[in-house]
Structures are given as structure tokens and as C-alpha cells.
N, C-alpha and C. Protein backbone atom coordinates (compact mmCIF):
# COMPACT_ATOMS: atom_id res chain seq x y z
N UNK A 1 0.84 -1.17 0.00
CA UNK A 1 0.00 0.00 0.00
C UNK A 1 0.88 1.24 0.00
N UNK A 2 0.45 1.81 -0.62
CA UNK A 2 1.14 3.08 -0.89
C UNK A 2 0.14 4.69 -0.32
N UNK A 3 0.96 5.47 0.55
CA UNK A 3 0.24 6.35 1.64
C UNK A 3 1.04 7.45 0.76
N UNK A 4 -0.18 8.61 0.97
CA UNK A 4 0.35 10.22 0.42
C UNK A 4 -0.27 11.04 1.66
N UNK A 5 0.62 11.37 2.54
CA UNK A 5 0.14 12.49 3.65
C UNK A 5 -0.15 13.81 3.52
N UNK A 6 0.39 14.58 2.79
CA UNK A 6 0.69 15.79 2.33
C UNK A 6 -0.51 16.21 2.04
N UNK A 7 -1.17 17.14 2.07
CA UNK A 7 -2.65 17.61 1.78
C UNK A 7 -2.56 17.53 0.10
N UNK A 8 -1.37 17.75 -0.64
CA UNK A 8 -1.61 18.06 -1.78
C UNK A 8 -1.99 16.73 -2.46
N UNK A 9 -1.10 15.64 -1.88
CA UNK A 9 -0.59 14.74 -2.66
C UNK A 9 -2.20 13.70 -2.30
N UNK A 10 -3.04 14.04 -1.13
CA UNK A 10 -4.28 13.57 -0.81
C UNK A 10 -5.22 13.63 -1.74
N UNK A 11 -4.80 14.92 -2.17
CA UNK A 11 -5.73 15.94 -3.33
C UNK A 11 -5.72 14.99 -4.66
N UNK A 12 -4.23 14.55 -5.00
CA UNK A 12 -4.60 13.96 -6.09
C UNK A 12 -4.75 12.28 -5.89
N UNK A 13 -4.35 11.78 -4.99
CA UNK A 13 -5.04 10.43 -5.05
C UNK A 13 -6.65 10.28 -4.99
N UNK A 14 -7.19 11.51 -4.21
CA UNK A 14 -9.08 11.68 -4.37
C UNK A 14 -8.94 11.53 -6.12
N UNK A 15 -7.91 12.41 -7.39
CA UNK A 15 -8.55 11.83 -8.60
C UNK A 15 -8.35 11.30 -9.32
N UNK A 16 -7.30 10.43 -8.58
CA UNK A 16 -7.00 9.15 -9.40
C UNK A 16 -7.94 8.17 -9.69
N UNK A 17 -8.14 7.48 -10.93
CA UNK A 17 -9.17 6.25 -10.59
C UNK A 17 -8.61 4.94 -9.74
N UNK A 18 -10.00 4.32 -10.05
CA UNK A 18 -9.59 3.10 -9.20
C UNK A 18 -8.32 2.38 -10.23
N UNK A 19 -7.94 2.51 -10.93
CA UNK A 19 -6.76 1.63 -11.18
C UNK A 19 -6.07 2.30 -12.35
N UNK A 20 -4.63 2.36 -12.51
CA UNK A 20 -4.16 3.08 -13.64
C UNK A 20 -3.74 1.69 -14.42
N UNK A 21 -3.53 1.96 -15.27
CA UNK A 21 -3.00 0.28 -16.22
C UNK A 21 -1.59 0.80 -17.43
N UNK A 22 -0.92 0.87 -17.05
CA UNK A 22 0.29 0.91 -18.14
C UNK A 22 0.66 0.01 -18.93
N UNK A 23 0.17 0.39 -20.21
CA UNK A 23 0.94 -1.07 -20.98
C UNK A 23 2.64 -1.28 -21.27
N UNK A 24 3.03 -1.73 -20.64
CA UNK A 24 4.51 -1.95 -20.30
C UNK A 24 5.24 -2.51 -22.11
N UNK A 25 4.31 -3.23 -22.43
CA UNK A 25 4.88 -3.60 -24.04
C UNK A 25 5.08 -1.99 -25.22
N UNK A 26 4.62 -1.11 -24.55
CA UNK A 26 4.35 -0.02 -25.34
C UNK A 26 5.07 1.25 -25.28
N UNK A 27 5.99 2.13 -26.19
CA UNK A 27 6.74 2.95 -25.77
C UNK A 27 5.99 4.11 -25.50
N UNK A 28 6.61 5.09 -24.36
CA UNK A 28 7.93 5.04 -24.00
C UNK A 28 7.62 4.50 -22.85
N UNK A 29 6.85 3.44 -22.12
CA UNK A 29 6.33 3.04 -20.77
C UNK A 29 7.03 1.69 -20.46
N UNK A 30 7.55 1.09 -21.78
CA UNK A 30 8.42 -0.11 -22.19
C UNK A 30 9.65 0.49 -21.19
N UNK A 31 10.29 1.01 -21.60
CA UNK A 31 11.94 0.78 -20.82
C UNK A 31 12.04 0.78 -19.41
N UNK A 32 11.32 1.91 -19.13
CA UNK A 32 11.15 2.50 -17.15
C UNK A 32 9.98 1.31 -16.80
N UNK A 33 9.19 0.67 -17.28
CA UNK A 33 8.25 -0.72 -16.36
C UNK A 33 9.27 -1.32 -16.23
N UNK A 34 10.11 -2.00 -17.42
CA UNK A 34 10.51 -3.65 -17.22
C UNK A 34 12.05 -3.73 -17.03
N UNK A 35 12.63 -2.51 -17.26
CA UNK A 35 14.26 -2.62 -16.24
C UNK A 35 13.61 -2.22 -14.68
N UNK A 36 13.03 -1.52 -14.16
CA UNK A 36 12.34 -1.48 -12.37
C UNK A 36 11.70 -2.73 -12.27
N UNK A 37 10.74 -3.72 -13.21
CA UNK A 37 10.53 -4.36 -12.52
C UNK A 37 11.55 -5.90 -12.57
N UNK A 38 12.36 -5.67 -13.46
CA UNK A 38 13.80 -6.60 -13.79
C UNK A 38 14.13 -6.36 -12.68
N UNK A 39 14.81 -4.98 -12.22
CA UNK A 39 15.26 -4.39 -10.50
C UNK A 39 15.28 -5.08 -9.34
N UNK A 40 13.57 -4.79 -9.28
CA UNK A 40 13.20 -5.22 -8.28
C UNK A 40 13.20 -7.23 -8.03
N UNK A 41 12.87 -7.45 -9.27
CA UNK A 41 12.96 -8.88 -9.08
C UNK A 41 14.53 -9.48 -8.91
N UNK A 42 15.56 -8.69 -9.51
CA UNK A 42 16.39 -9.21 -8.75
C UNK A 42 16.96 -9.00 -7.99
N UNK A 43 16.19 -8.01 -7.11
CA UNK A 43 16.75 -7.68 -5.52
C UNK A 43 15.86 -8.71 -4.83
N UNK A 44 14.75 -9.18 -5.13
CA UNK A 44 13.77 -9.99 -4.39
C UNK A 44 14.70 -11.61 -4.55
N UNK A 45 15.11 -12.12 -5.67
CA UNK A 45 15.86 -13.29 -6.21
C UNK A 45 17.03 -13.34 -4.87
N UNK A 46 18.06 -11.65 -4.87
CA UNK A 46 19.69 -12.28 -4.03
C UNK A 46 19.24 -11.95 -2.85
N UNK A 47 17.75 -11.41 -2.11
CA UNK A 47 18.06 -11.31 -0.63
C UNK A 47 19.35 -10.25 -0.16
N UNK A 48 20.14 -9.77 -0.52
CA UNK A 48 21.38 -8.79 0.09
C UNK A 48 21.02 -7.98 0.38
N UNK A 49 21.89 -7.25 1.72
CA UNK A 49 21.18 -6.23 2.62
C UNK A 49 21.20 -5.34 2.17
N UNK A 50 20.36 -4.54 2.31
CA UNK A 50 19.22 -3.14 1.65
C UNK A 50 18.50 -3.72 0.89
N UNK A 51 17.73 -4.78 0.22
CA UNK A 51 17.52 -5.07 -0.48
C UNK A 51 16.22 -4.76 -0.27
N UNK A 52 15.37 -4.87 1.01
CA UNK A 52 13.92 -5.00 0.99
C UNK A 52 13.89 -2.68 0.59
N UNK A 53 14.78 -2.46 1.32
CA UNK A 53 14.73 -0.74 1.14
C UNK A 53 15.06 -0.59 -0.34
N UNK A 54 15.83 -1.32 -1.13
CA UNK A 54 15.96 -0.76 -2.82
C UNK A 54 14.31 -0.99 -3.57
N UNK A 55 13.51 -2.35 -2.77
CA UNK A 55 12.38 -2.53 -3.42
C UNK A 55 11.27 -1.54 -3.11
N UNK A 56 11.29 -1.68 -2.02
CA UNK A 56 10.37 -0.46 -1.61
C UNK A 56 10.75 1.36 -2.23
N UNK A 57 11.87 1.64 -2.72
CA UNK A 57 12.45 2.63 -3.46
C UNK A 57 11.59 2.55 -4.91
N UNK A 58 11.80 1.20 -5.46
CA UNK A 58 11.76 0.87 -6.39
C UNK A 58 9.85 0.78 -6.80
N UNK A 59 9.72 0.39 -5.65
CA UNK A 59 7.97 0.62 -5.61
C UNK A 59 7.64 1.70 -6.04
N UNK A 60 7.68 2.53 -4.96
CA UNK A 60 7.83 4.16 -4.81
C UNK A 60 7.60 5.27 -6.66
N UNK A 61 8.97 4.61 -6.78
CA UNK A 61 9.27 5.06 -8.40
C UNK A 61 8.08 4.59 -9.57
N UNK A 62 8.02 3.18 -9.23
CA UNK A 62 6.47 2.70 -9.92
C UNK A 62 5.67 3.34 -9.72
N UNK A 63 5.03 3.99 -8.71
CA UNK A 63 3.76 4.21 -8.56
C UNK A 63 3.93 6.00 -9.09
N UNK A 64 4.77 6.28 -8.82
CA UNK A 64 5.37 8.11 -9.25
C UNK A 64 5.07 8.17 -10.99
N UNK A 65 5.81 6.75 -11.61
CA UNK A 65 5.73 7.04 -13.33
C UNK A 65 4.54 6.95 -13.54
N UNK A 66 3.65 5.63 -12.30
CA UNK A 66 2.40 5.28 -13.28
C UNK A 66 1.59 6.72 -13.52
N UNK A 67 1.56 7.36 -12.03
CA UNK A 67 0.78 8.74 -11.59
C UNK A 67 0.75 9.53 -13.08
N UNK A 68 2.33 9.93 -13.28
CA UNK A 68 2.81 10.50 -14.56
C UNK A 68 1.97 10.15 -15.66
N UNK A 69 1.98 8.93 -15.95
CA UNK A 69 1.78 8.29 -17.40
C UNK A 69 0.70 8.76 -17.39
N UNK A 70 -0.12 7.91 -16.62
CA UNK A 70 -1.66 8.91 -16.27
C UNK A 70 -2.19 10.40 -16.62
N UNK A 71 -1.70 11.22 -15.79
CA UNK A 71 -1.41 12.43 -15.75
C UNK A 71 -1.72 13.20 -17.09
N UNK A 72 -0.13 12.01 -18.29
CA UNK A 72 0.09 12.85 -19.36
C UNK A 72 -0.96 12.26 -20.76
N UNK A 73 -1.79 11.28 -20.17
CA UNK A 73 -2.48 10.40 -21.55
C UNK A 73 -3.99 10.64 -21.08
N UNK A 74 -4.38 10.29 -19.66
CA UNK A 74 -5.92 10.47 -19.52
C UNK A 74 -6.67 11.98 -19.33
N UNK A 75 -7.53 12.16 -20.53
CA UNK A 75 -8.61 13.29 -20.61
C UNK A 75 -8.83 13.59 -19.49
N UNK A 76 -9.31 13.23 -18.15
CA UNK A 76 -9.72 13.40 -16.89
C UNK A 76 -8.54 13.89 -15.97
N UNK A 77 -7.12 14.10 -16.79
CA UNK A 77 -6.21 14.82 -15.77
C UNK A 77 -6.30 15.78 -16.42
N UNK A 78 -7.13 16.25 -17.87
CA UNK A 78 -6.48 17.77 -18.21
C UNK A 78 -7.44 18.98 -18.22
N UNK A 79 -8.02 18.20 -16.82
CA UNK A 79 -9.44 19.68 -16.33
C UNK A 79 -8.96 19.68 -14.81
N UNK A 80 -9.98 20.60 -14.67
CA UNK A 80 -9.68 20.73 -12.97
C UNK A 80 -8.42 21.40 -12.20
N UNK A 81 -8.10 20.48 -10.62
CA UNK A 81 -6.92 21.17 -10.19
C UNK A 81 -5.64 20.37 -11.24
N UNK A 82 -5.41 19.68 -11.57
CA UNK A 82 -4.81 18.78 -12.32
C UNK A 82 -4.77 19.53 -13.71
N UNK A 83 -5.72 20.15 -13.88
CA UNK A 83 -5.58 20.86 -15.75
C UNK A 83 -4.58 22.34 -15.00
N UNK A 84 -5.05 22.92 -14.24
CA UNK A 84 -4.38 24.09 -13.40
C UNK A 84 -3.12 23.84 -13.32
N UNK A 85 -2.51 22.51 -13.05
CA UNK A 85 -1.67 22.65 -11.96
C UNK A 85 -0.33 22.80 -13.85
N UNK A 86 -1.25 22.07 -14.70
CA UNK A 86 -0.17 21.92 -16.11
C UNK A 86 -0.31 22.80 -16.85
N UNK A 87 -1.06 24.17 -16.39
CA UNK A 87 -1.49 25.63 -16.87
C UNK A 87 0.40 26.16 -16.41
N UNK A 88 1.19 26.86 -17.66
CA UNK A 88 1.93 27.42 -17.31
C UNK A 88 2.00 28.35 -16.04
N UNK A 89 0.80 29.41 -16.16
CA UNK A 89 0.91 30.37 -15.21
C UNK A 89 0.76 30.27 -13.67
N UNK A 90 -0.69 29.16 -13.61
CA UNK A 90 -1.47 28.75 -12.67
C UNK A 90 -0.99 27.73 -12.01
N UNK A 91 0.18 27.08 -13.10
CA UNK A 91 0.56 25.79 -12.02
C UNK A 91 1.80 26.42 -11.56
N UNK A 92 2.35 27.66 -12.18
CA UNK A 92 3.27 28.01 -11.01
C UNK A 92 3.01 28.98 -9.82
N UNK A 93 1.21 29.42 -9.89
CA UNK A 93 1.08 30.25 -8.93
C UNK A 93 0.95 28.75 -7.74
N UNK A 94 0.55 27.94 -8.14
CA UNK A 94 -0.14 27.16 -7.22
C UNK A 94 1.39 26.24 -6.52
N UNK A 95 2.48 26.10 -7.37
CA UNK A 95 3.61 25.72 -6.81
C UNK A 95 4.13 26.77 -5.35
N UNK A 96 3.76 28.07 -5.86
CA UNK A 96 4.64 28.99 -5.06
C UNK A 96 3.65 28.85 -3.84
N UNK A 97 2.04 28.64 -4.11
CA UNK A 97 1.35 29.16 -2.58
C UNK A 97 1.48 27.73 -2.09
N UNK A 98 1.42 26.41 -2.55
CA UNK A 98 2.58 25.43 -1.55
C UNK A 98 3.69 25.27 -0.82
N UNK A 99 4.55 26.23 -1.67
CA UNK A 99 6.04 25.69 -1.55
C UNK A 99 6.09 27.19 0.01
N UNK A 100 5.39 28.26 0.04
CA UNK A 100 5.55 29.25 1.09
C UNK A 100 4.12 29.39 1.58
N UNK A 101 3.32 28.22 2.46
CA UNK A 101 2.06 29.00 2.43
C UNK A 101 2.29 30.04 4.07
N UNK A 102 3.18 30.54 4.85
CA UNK A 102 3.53 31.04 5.35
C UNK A 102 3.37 32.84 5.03
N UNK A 103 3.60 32.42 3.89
CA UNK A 103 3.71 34.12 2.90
C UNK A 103 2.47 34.76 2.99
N UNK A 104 1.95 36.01 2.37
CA UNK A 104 0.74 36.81 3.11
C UNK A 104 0.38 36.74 1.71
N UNK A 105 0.20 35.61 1.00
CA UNK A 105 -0.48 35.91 -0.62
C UNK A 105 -1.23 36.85 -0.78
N UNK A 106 -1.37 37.55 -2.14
CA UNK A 106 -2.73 38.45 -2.58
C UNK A 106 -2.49 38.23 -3.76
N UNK A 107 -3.87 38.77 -4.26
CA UNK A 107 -4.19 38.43 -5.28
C UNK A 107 -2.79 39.15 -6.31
N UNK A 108 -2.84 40.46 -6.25
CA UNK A 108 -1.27 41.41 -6.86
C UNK A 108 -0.27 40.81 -6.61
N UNK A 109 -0.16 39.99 -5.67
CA UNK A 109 1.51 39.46 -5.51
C UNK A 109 1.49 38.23 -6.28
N UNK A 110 0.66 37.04 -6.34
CA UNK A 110 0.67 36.10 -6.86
C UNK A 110 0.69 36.67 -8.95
N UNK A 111 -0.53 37.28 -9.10
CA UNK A 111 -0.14 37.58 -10.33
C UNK A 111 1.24 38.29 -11.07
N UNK A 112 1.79 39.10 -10.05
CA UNK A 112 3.08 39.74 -10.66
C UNK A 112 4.34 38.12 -10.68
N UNK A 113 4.05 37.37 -9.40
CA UNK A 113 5.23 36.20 -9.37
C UNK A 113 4.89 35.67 -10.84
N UNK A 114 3.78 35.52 -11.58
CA UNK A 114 3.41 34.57 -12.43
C UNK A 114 3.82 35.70 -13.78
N UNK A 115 3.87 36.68 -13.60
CA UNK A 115 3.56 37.83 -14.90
C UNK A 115 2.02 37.88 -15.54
N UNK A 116 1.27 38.18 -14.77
CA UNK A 116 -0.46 38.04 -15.20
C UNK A 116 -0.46 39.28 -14.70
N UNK A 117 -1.71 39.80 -15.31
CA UNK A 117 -2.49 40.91 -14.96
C UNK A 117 -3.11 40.61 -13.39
N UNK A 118 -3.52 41.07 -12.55
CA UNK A 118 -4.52 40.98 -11.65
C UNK A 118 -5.60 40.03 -12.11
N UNK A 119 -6.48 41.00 -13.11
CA UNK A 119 -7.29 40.19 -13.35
C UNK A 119 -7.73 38.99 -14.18
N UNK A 120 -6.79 39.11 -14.94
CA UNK A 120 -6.38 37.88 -15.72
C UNK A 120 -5.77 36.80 -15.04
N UNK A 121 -4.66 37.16 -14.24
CA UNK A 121 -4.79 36.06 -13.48
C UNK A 121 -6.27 35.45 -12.46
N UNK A 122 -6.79 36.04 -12.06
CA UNK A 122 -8.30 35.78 -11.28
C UNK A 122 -9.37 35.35 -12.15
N UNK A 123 -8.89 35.56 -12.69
CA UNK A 123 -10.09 35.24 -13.62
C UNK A 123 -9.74 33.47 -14.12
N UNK A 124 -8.57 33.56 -14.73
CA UNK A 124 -7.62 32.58 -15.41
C UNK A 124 -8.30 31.10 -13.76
N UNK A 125 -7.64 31.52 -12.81
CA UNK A 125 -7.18 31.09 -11.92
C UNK A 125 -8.61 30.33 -11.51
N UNK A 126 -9.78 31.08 -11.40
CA UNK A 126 -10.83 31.08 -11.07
C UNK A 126 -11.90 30.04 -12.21
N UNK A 127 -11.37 30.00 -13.43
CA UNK A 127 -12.01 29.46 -14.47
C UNK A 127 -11.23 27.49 -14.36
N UNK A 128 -10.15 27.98 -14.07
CA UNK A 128 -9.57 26.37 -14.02
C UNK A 128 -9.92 25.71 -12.53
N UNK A 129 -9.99 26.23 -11.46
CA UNK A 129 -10.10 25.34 -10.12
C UNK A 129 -11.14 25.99 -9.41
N UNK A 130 -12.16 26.45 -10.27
CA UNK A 130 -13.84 26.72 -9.92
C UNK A 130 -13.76 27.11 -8.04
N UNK A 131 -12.59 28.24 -7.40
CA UNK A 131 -12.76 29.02 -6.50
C UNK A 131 -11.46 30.07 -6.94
N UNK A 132 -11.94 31.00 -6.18
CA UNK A 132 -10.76 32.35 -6.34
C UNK A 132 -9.25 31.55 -5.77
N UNK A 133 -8.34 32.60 -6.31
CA UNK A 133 -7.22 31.96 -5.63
C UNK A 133 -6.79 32.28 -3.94
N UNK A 134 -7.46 33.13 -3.34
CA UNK A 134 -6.90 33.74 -2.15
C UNK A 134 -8.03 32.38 -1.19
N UNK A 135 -8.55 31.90 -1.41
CA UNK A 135 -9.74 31.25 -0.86
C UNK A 135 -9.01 29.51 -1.04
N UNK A 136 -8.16 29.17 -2.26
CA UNK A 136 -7.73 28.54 -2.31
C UNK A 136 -6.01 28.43 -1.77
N UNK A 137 -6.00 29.34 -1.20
CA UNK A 137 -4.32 29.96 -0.49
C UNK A 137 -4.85 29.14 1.41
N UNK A 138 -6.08 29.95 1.26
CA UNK A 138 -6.21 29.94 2.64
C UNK A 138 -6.45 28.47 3.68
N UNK A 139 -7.30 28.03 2.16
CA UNK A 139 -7.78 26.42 2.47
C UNK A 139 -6.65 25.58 2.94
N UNK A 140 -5.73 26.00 1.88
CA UNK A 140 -4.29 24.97 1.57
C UNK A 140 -3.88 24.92 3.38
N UNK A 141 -3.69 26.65 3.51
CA UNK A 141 -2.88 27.08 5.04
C UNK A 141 -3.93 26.25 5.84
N UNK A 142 -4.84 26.06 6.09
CA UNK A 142 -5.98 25.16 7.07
C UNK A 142 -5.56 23.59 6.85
N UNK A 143 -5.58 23.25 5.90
CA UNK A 143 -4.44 21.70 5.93
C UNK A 143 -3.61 21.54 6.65
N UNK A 144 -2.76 21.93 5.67
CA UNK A 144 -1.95 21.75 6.76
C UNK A 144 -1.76 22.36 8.18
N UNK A 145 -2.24 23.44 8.76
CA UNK A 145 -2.86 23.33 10.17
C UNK A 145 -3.29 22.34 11.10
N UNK A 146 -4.32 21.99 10.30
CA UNK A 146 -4.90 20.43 10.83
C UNK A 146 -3.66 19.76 11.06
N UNK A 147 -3.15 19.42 10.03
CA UNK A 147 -1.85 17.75 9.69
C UNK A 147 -1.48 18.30 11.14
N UNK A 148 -1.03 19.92 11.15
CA UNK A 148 0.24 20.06 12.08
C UNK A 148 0.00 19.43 13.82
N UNK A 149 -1.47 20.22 13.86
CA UNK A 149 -1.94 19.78 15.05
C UNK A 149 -2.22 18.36 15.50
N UNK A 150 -2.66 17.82 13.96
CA UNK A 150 -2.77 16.40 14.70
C UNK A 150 -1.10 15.67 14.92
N UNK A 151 -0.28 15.50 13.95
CA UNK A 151 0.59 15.24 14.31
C UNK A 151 1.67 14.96 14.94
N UNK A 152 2.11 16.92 15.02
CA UNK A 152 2.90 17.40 16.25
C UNK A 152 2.40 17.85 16.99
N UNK A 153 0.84 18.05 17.51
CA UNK A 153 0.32 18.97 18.44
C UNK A 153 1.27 20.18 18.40
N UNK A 154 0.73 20.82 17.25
CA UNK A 154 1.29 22.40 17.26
C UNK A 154 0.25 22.85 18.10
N UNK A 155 0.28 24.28 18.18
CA UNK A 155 -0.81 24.99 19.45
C UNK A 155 -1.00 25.93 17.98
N UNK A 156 -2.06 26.85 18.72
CA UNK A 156 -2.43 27.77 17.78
C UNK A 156 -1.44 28.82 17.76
N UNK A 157 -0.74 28.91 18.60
CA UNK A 157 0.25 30.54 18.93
C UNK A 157 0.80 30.32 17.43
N UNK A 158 1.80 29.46 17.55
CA UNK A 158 2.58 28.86 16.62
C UNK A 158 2.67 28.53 15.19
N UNK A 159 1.00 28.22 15.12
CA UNK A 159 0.15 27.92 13.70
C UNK A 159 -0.03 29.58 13.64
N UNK A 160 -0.53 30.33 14.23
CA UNK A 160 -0.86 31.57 13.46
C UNK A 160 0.70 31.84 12.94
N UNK A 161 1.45 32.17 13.67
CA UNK A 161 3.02 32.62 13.45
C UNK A 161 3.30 31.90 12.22
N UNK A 162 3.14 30.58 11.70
CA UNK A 162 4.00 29.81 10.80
C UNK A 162 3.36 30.19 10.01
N UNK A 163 1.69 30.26 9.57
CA UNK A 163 1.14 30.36 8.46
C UNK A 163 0.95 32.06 8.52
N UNK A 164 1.72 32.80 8.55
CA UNK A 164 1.31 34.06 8.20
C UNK A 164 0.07 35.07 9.19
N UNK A 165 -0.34 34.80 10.60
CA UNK A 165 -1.45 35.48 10.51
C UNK A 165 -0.59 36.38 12.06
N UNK A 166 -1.35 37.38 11.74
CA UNK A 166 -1.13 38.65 12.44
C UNK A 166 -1.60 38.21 14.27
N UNK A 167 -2.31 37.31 14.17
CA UNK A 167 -3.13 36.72 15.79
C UNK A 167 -3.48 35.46 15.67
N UNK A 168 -3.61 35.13 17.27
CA UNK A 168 -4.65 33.81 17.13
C UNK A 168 -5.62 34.19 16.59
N UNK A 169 -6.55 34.92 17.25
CA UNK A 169 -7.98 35.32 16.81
C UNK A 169 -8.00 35.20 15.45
N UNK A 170 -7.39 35.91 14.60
CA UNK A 170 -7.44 36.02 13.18
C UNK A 170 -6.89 34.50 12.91
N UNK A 171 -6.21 33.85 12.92
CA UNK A 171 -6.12 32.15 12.33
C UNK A 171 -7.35 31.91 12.90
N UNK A 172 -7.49 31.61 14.28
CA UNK A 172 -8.78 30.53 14.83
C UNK A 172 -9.91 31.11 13.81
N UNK A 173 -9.81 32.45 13.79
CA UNK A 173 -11.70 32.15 12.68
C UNK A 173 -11.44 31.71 11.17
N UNK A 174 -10.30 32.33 10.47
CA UNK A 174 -10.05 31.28 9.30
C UNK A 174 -9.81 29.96 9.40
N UNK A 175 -9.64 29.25 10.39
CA UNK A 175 -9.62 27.81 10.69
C UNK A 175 -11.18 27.58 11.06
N UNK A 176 -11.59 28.20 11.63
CA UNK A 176 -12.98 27.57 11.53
C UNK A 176 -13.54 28.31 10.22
N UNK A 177 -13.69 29.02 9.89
CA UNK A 177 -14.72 28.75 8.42
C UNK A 177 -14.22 28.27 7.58
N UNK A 178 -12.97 27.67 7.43
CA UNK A 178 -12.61 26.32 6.73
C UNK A 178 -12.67 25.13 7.16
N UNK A 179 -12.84 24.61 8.16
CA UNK A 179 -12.81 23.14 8.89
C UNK A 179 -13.90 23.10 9.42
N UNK A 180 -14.63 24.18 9.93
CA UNK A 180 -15.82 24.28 10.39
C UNK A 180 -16.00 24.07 12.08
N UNK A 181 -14.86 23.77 12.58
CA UNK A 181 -15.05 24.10 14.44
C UNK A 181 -13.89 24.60 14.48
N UNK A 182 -13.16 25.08 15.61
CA UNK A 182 -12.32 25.58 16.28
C UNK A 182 -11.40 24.87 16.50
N UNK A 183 -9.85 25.42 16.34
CA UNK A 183 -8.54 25.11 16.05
C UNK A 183 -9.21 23.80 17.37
N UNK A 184 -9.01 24.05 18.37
CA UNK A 184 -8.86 22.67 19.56
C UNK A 184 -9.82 21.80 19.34
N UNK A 185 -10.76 21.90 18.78
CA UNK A 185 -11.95 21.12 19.01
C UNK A 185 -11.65 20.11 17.53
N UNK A 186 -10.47 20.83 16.62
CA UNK A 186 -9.75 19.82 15.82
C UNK A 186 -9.11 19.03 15.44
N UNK A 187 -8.27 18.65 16.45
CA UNK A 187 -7.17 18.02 16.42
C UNK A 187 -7.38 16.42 15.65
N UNK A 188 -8.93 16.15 16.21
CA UNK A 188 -8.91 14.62 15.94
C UNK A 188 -10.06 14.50 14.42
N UNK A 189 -9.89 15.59 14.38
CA UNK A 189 -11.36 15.61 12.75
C UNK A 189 -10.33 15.30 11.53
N UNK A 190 -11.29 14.50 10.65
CA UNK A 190 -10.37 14.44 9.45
C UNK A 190 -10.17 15.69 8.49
N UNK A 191 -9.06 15.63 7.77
CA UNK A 191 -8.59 16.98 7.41
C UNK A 191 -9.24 17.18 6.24
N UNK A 192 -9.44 18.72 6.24
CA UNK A 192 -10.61 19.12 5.45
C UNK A 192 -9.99 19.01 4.05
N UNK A 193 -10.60 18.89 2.84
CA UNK A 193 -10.88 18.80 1.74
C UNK A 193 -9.94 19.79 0.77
């Protein structure tokens, strides 16, 4: 079984289907299937130590190309957050409000990182992942909130400080009108959407 913790990486196993199928006889899916699974079978064949950690590596890598292959051949990855994310502009606004959701996004700052207009980007942004982007900044920061608290039992002091907010008060009510109760009364709810 293969686990994705990361709010993002949750995001896209919700749109994966139930099964991806690579035809391994078929290029270019031929070379990267059957030397990994050559690999793996003959780390499974000599038993030598690291061997169960090269397979499980080797898993890992399988399930990353199949995602890919997927990704780059099925109609149903090229809408949505998934059509966004392979939008030049949009998939690098949406890289940057991951990679810092700490940062005080706006709508002007995200469009200048990308080179968009304001409203072209909002608009753009808004037409591919059917919510504004500051709404989709904020959600992201409430994820991982949750993860943090359940995890590490972060406190709220700490969560406001990491994700950008000026107070508790000001996180605790954007945590609740995204999760829908109050930072403490969350710790054990599953993480929102």
C-alpha cells in the first residue's frame, strides 16, 4: 500500500481512478516498467542487505511514473486542479502558494510572481479550479494546520506565526470557516478537503 500524507498529494489520489493500467509492451512506458521491474525482481531473487529498502524505493518510483503516465495520456487529468496545476501560469502560482504557504499571498503578488495581470490572473485562476485563488491559499494554510496539530500537536500561537497570521484570533476564525469548528476542538477531525 502506498500512503500520500501531504494535503496536496491527498488531493490527487481523491482523482485518481480506481486503477491506472500501463501497458509496459508499449513505448515510452516499455523501458522505465521492465528494467524497475527486472530491478526489483532481482533484488527480491539475491536477498542482500538493503535489499527490501531498494524494493520499496523501487515501488515508490512505480507508482510516481504510473501517476505521470496517467497524468500525461488520460482526458480526466487535463481539467480541474490537475488541468491548473499543467497551466503554465497557474501551475506556477499554485507551486509557489505550496512551496511558502507562510507568505501573506494576494491576489497582486501572486499575479506579478506569475507575470499576469490581476485580473487575468483571477479570472484565469478562477475558471480552471472553480474558486478564487486567495480562498484557495487559505484552504491549503488550514491543511496543513490540521496535519500540524494532529501530528505534532502544534498549538495555535505557533500555527498563526508559521502560516502568516497577524493573531490567534485572526487564524482561529479562518480555521474555523474552513474546517468548520475551532482550532482545539480539531485536532482529531479528518482533514478538510
Amino acid at each position: 500500500m502506498v500512503r500520500f500524507d501531504h494535503p496536496t498529494a491527498r488531493r490527487l489520489v481523491e482523482l485518481l481512478p480506481p486503477a491506472i493500467v500501463i501497458d509496459a509492451w508499449k513505448s515510452p512506458a516499455m523501458d522505465w516498467v521492465q528494467s524497475t521491474v527486472r530491478f526489483m525482481s532481482d533484488e527480491a531473487r539475491e536477498l542482500r542487505p538493503g535489499g527490501e529498502t531498494v524494493i520499496t524505493r523501487l515501488a515508490d518510483i512505480l507508482v510516481v511514473q504510473a501517476i505521470r503516465s496517467w497524468l500525461a495520456e488520460d482526458p480526466a487529468a487535463q481539467k480541474g486542479w490537475l488541468g491548473a496545476l499543467r497551466d503554465p501560469q497557474i501551475g506556477r502560482a499554485l507551486s509557489l502558494i505550496h512551496a511558502r504557504p507562510e507568505r501573506a499571498w494576494t491576489l497582486v503578488s501572486l499575479a506579478a510572481e506569475v507575470a499576469m495581470s490581476r485580473s487575468a490572473f483571477a479570472a484565469r485562476f478562477g475558471e480552471l479550479l472553480g474558486e478564487p485563488a486567495m480562498r484557495y491559499a487559505a484552504r491549503y494554510k488550514m491543511q496543513l494546520a490540521q496535519d500540524a496539530m494532529r501530528e505534532e500537536g502544534a498549538r495555535i500561537t505557533e500555527l498563526a506565526s508559521r502560516f502568516g497570521y497577524q493573531s490567534e484570533a485572526a487564524f482561529s476564525r479562518a480555521f474555523k470557516r474552513f474546517v468548520g469548528v475551532a482550532p482545539g476542538s480539531a485536532r482529531h477531525k479528518r482533514p478538510v478537503a
